[in-house]
N, C-alpha and C. Protein backbone atom coordinates (compact mmCIF):
# COMPACT_ATOMS: atom_id res chain seq x y z
N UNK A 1 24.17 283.56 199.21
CA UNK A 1 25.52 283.07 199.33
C UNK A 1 25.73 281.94 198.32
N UNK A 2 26.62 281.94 197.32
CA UNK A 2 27.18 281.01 196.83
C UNK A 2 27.64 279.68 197.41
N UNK A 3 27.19 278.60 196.24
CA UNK A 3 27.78 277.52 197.08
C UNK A 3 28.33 276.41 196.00
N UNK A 4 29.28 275.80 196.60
CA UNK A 4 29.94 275.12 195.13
C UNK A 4 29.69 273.78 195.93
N UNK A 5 29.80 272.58 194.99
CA UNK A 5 29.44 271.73 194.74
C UNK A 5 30.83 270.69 195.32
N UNK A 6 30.33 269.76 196.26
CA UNK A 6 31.92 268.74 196.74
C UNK A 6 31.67 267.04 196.40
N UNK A 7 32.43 266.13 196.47
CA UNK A 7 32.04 265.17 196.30
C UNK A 7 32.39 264.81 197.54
N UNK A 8 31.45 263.89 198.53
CA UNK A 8 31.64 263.60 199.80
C UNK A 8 33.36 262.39 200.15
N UNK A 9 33.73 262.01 201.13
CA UNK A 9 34.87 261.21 201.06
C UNK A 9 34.45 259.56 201.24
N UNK A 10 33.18 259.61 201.58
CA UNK A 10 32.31 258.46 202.00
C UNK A 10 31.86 257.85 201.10
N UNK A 11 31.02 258.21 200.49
CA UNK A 11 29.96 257.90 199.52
C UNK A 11 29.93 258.66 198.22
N UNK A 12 30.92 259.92 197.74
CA UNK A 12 31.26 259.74 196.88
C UNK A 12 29.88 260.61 195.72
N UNK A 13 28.63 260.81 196.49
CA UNK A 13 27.92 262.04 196.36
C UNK A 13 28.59 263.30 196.29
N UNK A 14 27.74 264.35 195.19
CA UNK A 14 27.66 265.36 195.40
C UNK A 14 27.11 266.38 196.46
N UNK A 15 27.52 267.53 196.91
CA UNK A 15 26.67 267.93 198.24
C UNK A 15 27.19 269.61 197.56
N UNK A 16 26.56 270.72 198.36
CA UNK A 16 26.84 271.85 198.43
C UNK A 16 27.62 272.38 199.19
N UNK A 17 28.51 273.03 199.29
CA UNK A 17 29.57 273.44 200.58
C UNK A 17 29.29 275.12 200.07
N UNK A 18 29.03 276.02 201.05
CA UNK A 18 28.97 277.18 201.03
C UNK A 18 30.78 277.84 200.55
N UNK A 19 30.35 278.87 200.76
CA UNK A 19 32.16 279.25 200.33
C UNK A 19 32.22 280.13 201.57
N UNK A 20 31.85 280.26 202.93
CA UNK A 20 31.82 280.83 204.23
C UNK A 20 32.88 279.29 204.42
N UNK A 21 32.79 278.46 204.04
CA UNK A 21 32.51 276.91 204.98
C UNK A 21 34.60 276.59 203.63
N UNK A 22 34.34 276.77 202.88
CA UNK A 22 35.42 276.67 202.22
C UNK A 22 36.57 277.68 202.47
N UNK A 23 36.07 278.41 202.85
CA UNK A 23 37.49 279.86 203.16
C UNK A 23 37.98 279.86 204.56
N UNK A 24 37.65 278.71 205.30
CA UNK A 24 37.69 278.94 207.10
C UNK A 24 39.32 278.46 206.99
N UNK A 25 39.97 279.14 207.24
CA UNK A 25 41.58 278.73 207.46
C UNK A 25 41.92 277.73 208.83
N UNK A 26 41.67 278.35 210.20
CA UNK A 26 42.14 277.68 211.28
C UNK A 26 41.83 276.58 211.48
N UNK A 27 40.35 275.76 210.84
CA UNK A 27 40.89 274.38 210.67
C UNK A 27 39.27 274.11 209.70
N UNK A 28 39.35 272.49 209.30
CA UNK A 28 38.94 272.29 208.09
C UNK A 28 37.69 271.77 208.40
N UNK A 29 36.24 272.37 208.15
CA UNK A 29 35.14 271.86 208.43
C UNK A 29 34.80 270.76 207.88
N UNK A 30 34.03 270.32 208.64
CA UNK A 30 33.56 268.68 208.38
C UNK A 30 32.59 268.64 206.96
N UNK A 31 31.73 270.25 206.64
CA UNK A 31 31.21 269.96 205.12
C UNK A 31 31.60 270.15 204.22
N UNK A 32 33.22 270.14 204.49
CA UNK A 32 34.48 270.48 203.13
C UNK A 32 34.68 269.21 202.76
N UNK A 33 34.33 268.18 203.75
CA UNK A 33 34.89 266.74 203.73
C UNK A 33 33.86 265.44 202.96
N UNK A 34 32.57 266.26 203.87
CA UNK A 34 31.66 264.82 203.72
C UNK A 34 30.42 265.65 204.02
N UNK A 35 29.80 264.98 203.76
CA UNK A 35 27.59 264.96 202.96
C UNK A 35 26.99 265.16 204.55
N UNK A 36 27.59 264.12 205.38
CA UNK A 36 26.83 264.43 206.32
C UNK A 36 27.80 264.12 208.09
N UNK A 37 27.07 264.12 208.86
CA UNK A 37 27.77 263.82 210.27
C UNK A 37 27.77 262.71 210.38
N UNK A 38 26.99 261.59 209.88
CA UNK A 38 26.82 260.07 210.08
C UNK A 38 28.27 259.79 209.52
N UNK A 39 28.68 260.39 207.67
CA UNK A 39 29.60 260.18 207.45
C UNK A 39 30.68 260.92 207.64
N UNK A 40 30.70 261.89 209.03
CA UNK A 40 32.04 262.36 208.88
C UNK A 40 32.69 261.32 210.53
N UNK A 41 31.63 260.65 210.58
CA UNK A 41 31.97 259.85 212.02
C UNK A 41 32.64 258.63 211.58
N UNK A 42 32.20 258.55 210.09
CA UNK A 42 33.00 257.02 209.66
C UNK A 42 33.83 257.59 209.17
N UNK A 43 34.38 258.63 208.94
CA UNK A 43 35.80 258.94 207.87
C UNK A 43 36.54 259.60 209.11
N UNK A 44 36.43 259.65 210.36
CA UNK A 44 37.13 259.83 211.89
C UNK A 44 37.79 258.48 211.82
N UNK A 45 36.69 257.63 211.75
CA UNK A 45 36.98 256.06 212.48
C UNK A 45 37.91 255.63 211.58
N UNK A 46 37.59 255.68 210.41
CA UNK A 46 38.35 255.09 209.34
C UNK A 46 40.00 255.94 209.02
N UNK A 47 39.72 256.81 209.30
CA UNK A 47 41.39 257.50 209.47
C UNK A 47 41.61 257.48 210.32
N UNK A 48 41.36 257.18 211.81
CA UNK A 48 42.42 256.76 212.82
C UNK A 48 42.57 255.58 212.47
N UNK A 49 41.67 254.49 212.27
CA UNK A 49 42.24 253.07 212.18
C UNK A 49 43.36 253.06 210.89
N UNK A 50 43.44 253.54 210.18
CA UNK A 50 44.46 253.64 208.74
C UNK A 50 45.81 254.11 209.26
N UNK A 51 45.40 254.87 209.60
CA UNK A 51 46.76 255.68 210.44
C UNK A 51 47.30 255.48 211.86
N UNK A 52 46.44 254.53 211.97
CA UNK A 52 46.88 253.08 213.26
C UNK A 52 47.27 253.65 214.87
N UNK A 53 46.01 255.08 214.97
CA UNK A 53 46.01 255.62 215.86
C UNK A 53 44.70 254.92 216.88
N UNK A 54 43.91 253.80 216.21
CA UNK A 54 43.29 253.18 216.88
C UNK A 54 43.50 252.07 216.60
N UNK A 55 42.94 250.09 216.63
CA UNK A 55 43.17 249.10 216.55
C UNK A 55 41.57 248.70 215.89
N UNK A 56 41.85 247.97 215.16
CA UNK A 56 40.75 247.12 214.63
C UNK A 56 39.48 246.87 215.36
N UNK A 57 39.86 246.57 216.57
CA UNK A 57 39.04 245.93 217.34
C UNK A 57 38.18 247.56 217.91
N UNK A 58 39.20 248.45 217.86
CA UNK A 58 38.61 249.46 218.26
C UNK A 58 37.42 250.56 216.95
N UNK A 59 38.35 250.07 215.69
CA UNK A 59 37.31 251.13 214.88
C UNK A 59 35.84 249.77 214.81
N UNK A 60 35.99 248.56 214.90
CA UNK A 60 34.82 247.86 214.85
C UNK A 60 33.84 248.28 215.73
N UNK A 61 34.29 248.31 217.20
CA UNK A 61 33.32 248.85 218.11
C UNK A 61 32.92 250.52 217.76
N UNK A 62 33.38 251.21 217.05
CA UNK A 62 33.29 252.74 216.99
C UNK A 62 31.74 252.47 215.65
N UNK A 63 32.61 251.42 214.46
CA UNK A 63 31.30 251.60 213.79
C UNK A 63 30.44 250.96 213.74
N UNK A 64 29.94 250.16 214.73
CA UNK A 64 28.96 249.74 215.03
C UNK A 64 27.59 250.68 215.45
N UNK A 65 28.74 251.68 216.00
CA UNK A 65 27.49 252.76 216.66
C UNK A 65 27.23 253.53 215.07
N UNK A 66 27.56 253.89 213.79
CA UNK A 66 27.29 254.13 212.95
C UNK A 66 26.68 253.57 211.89
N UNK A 67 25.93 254.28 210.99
CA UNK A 67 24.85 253.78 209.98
C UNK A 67 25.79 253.45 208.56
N UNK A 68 26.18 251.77 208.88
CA UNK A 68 26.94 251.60 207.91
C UNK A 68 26.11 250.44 207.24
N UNK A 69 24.97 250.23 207.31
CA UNK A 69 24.09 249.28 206.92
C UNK A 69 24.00 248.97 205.06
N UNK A 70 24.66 250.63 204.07
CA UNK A 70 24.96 250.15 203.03
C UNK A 70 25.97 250.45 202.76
N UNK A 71 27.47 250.29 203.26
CA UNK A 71 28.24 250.39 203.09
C UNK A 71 29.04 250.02 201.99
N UNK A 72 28.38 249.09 201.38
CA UNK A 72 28.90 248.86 199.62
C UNK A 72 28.67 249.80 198.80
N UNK A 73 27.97 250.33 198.95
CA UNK A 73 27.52 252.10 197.73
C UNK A 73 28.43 252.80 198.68
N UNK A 74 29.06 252.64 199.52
CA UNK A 74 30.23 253.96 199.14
C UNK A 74 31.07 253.84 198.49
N UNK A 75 32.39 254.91 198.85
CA UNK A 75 33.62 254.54 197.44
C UNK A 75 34.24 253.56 197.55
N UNK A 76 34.69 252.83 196.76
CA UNK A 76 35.45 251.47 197.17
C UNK A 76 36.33 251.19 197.34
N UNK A 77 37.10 252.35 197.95
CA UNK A 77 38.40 252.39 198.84
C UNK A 77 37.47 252.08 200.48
N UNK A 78 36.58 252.77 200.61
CA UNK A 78 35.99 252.95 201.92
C UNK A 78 35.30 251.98 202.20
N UNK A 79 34.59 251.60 201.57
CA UNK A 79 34.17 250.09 201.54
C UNK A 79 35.24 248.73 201.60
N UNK A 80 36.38 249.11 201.60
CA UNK A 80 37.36 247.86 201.35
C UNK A 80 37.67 248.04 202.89
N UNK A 81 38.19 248.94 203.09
CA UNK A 81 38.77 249.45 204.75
C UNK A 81 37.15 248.80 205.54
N UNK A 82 36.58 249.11 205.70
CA UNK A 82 35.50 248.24 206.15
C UNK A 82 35.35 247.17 205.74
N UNK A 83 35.37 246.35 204.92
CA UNK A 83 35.48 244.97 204.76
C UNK A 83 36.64 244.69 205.76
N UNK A 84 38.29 245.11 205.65
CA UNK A 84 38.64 244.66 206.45
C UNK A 84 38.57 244.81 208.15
N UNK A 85 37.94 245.44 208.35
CA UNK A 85 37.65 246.28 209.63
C UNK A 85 36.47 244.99 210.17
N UNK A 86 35.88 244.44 209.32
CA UNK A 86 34.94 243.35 210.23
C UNK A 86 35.26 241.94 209.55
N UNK A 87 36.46 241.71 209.27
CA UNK A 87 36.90 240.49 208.58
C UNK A 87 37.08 239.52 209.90
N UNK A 88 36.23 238.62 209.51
CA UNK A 88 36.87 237.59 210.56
C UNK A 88 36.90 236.13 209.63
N UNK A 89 37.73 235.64 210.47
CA UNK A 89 37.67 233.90 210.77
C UNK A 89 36.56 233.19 210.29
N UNK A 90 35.29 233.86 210.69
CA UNK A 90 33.76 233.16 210.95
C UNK A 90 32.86 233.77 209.90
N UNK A 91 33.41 234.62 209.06
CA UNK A 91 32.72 235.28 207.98
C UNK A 91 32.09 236.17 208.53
N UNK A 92 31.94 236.97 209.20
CA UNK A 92 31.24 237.99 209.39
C UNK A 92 31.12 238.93 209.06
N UNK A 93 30.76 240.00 208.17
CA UNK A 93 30.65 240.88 207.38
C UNK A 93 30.26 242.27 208.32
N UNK A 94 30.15 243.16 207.74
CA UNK A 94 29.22 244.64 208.69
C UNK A 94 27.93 244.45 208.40
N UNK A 95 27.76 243.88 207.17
CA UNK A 95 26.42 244.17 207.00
C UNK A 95 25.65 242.89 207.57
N UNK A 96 26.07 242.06 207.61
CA UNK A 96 25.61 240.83 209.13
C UNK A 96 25.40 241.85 209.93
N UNK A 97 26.18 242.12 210.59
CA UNK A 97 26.54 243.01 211.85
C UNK A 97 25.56 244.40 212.36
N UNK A 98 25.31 245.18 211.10
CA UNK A 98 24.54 246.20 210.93
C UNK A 98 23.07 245.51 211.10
N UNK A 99 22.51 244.10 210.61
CA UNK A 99 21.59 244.13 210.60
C UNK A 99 20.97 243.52 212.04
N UNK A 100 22.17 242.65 212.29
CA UNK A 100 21.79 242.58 213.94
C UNK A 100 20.98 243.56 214.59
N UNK A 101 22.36 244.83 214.50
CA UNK A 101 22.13 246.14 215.52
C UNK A 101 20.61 246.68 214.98
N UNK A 102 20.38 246.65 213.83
CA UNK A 102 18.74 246.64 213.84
C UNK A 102 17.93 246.17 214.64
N UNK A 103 18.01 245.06 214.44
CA UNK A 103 16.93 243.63 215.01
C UNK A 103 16.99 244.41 216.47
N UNK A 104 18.03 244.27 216.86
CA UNK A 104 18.09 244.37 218.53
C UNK A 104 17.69 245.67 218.92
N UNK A 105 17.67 247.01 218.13
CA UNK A 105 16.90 247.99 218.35
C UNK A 105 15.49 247.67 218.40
N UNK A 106 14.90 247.09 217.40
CA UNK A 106 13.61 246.60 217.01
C UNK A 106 12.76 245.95 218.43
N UNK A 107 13.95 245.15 218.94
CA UNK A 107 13.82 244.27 219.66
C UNK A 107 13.23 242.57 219.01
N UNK A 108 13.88 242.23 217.70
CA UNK A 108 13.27 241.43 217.03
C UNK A 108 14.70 239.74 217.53
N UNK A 109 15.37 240.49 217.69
CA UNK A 109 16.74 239.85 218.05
C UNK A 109 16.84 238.98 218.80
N UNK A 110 16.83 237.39 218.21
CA UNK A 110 16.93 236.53 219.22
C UNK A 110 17.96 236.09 220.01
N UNK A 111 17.86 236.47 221.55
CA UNK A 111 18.91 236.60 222.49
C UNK A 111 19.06 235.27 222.94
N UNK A 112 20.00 234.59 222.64
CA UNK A 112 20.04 233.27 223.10
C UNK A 112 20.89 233.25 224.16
N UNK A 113 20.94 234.66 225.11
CA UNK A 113 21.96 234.22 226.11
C UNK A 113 21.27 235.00 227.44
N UNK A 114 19.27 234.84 226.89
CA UNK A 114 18.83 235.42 228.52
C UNK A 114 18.48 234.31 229.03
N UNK A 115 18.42 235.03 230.31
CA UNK A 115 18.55 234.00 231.80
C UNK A 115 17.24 233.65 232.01
């Protein structure tokens, strides 16, 4: 099977999209869009929050649960929408943020609020 070549909406890679996966009419598969599922979960989050079908506060909590740890190597439209998506007051960045959610997987994360 033939397969042609896409540039993802995320990151802006090349990927392969079959042409089974390009000809599907009734609705538009996720590897027409993007490289992978990690990034078709941030280009969900990031087009409802754009299109202001969710709230800030809401795509922050959505991508937290996602692997946005280098989010500067994507395209830099997508990377800007995430900058503002964790803009605060206090400087806080995603990639602060991302590296937390490491630590605290790790369990390296100092919890300054156990009992």
């Amino acid at each position: 099977m033939q397969q042609n070549l896409r540039e993802c909406a995320i990151c802006g890679e090349k990927y392969p999209v079959c042409r089974t996966c390009e000809e599907v009419q009734s609705f538009k598969p996720w590897r027409t869009i993007v490289d992978t599922m990690e990034h078709y979960k941030i280009h969900i989050i990031l087009s409802d929050y754009t299109n202001k079908r969710i709230t800030k506060e809401d795509a922050k909590k959505m991508l937290l649960d996602c692997d946005i740890g280098d989010y500067k190597k994507f395209l830099p439209h997508i990377a800007s929408v995430i900058d503002e998506i964790f803009k605060e007051s206090k400087g806080v960045s995603a990639k602060t943020v991302s590296k937390k959610k490491e630590a605290e997987q790790v369990g390296e994360c100092d919890n300054t609020n156990s009992e």
